[in-house]
Protein backbone atom coordinates (compact mmCIF):
# COMPACT_ATOMS: atom_id res chain seq x y z
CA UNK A 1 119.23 116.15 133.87
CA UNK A 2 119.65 118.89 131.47
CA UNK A 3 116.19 118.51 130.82
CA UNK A 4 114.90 118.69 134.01
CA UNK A 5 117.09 121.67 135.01
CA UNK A 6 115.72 123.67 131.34
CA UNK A 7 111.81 122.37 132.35
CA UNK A 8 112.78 123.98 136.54
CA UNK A 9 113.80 127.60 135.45
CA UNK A 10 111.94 128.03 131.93
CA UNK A 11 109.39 130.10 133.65
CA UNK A 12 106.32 128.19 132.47
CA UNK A 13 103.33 128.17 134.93
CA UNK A 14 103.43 124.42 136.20
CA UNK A 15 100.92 122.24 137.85
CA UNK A 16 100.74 123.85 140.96
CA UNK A 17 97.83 125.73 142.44
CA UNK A 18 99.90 129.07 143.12
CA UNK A 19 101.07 130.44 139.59
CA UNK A 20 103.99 132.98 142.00
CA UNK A 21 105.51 129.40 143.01
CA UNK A 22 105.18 127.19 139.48
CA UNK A 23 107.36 124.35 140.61
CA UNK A 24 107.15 121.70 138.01
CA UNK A 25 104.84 118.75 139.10
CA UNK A 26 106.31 115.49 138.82
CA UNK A 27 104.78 112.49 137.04
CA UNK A 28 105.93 109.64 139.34
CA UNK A 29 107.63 108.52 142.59
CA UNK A 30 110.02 106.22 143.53
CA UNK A 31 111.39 104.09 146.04
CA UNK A 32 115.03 102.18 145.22
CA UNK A 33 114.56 103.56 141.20
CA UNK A 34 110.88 101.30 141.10
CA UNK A 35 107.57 102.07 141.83
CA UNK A 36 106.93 98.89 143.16
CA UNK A 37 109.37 97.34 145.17
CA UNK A 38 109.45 93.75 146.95
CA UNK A 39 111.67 93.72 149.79
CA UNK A 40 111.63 90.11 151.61
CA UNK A 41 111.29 89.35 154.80
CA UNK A 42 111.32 86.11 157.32
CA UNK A 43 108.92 86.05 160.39
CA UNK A 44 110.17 86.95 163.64
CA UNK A 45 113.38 88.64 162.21
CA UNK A 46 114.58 92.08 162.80
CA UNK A 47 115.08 94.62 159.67
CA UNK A 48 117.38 98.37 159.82
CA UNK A 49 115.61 100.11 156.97
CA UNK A 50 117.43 103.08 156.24
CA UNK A 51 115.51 105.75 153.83
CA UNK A 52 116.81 109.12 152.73
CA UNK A 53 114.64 111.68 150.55
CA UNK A 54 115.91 112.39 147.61
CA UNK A 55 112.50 114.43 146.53
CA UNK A 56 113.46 117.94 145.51
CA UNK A 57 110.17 119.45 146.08
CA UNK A 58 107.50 116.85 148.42
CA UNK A 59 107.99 115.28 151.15
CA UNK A 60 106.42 111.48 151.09
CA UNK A 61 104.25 109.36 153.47
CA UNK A 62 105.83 106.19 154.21
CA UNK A 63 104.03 103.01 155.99
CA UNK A 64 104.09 99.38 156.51
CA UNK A 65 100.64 97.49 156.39
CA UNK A 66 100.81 95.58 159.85
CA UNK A 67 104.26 96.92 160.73
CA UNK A 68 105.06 99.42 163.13
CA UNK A 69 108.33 101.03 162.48
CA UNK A 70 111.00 101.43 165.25
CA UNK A 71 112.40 105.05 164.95
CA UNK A 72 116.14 104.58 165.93
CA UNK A 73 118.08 107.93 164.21
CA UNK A 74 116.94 110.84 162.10
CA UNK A 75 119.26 112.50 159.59
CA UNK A 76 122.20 110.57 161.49
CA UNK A 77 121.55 111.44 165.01
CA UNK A 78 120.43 108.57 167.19
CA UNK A 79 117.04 109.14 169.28
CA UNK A 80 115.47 107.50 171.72
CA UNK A 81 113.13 104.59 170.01
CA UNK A 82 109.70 105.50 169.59
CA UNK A 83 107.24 103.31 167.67
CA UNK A 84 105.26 105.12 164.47
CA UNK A 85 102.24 103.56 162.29
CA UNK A 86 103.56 106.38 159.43
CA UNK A 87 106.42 109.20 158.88
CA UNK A 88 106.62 112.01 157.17
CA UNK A 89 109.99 112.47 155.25
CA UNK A 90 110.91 115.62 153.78
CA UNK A 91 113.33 116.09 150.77
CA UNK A 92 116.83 115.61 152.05
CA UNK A 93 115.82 113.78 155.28
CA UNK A 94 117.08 110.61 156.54
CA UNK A 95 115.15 108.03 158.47
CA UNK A 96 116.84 104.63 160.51
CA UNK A 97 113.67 102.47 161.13
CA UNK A 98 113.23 98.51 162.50
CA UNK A 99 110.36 96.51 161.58
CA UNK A 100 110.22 93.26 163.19
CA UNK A 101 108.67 90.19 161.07
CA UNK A 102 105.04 88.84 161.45
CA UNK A 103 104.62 85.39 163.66
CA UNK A 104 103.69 83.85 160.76
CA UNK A 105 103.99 84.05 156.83
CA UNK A 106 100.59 83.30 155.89
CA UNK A 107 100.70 86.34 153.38
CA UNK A 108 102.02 89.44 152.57
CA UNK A 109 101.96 93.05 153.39
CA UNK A 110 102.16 96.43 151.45
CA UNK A 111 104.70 99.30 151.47
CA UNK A 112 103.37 102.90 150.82
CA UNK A 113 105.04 106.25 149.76
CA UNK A 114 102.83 108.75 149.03
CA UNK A 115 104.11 111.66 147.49
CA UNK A 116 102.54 114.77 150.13
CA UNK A 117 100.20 116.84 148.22
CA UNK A 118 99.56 114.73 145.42
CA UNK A 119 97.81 111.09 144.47
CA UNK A 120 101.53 110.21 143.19
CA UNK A 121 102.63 106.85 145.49
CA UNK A 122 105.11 104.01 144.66
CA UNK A 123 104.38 100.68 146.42
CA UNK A 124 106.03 97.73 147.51
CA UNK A 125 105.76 94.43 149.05
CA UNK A 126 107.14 92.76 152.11
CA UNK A 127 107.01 89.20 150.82
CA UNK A 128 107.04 86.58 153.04
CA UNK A 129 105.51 84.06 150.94
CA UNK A 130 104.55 83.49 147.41
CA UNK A 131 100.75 83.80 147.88
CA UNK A 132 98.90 86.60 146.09
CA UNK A 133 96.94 88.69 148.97
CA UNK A 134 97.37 91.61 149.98
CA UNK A 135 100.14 93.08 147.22
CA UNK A 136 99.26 96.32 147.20
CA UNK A 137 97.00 98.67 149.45
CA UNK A 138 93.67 100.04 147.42
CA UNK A 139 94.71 103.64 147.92
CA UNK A 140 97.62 105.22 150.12
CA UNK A 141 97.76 105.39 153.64
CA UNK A 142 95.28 105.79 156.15
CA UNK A 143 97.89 106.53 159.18
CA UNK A 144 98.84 109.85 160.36
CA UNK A 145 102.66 110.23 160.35
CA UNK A 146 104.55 110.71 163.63
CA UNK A 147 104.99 114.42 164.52
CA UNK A 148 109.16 114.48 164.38
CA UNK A 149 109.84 117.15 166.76
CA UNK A 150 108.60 115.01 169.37
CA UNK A 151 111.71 112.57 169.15
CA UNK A 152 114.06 112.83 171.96
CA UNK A 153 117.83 112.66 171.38
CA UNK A 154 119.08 109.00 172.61
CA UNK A 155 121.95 110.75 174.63
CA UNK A 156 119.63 113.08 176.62
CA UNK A 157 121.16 115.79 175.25
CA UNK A 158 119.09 119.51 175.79
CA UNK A 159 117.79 121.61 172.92
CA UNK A 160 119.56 124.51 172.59
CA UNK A 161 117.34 126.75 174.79
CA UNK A 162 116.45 129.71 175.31
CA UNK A 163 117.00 131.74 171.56
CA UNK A 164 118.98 134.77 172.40
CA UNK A 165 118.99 136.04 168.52
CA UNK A 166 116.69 136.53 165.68
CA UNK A 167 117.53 137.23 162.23
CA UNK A 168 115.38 137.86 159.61
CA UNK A 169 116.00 137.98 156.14
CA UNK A 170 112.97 139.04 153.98
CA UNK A 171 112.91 137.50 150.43
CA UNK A 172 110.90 137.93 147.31
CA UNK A 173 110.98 136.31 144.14
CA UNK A 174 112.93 138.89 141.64
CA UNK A 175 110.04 138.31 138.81
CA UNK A 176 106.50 136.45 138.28
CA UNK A 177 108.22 133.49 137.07
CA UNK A 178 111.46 133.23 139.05
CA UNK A 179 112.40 129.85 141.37
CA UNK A 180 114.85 131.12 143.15
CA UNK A 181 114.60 133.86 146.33
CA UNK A 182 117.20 137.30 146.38
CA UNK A 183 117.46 138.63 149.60
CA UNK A 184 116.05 142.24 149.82
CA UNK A 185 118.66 143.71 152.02
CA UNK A 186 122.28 142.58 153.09
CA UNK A 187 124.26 139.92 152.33
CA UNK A 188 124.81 136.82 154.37
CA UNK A 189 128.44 138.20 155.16
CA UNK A 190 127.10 140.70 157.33
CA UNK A 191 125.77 138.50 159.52
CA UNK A 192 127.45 137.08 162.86
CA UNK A 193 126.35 134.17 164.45
């Protein structure tokens, strides 16, 4: 971790395309500490598969070949459930999904996260059998995530409507090289919400 955190605010120009915002460009993703995972399943049965971003930077592109996903709760809060081919899950977010089990187990389906903005992706399997097709997808995911702000809170509960108050609070980086934003005028403390 040292490392990482050295690597983060050295100020070296990373990978990215804009040199103002140099974030360092990872090498590999991960799901579960692997980048290719085998999670098995039995036909016909139910599955809670709860995932939470711990990306600092990307947010990832999840899907299950030949498994729609259930959307039950995101980041804790139970919606209503509304069926996705993909999601989209940014870094810190938290996703409850059910996939139900194929018929029949006459082979085996991939797992994709694809790591947004990059050709990074772990993979996995959802192994019903021990037959050989279909391990792994050729190359990412074809779906288009779920738009999120269309979920609809489970207890019917009202955005908060209408805003009443804006606040801005304009931010530059300090130098060239700098990751982290200083606000240009007040303080947080000054503020009343």
């Amino acid at each position: 971790m040292p490392q990482l955190i050295t690597e983060y605010f050295d100020g070296d120009i990373g990978e990215g395309d804009d040199p103002f915002n140099p974030m360092p460009m990872p090498s590999s993703t991960l799901i579960n500490d692997t980048t290719s995972i085998t999670i098995n399943i039995q036909p016909n049965k139910k599955y809670l598969i709860r995932m939470v971003s711990v990306a600092a930077y990307f947010s990832h592109r999840v899907s299950f070949e030949g498994h729609d996903m259930t959307i039950v709760a995101v980041d804790g809060q139970l919606v209503k459930p509304t069926t996705a081919g993909a999601i989209s899950i940014a870094s810190g977010q938290r996703y409850d999904v059910l996939i139900t089990g194929m018929p029949k187990s006459i082979r085996n389906y991939a797992i994709t996260s694809v790591m947004e903005g990059t050709t990074l992706q772990a993979k996995g399997i959802l192994k019903y059998c021990d037959c050989s097709s279909n391990q792994f997808p050729l190359n990412g995911i074809t779906k288009t995530p779920i738009d999120d702000t269309m979920l609809e809170n489970a207890h019917g509960l009202e955005l908060l409507n209408p805003v009443t108050r804006s606040i801005t609070l304009p931010v530059c980086y300090t130098r060239e090289t700098d990751r982290r934003y200083v606000a240009l005028s007040g303080t947080l403390s000054q503020f009343s919400f």
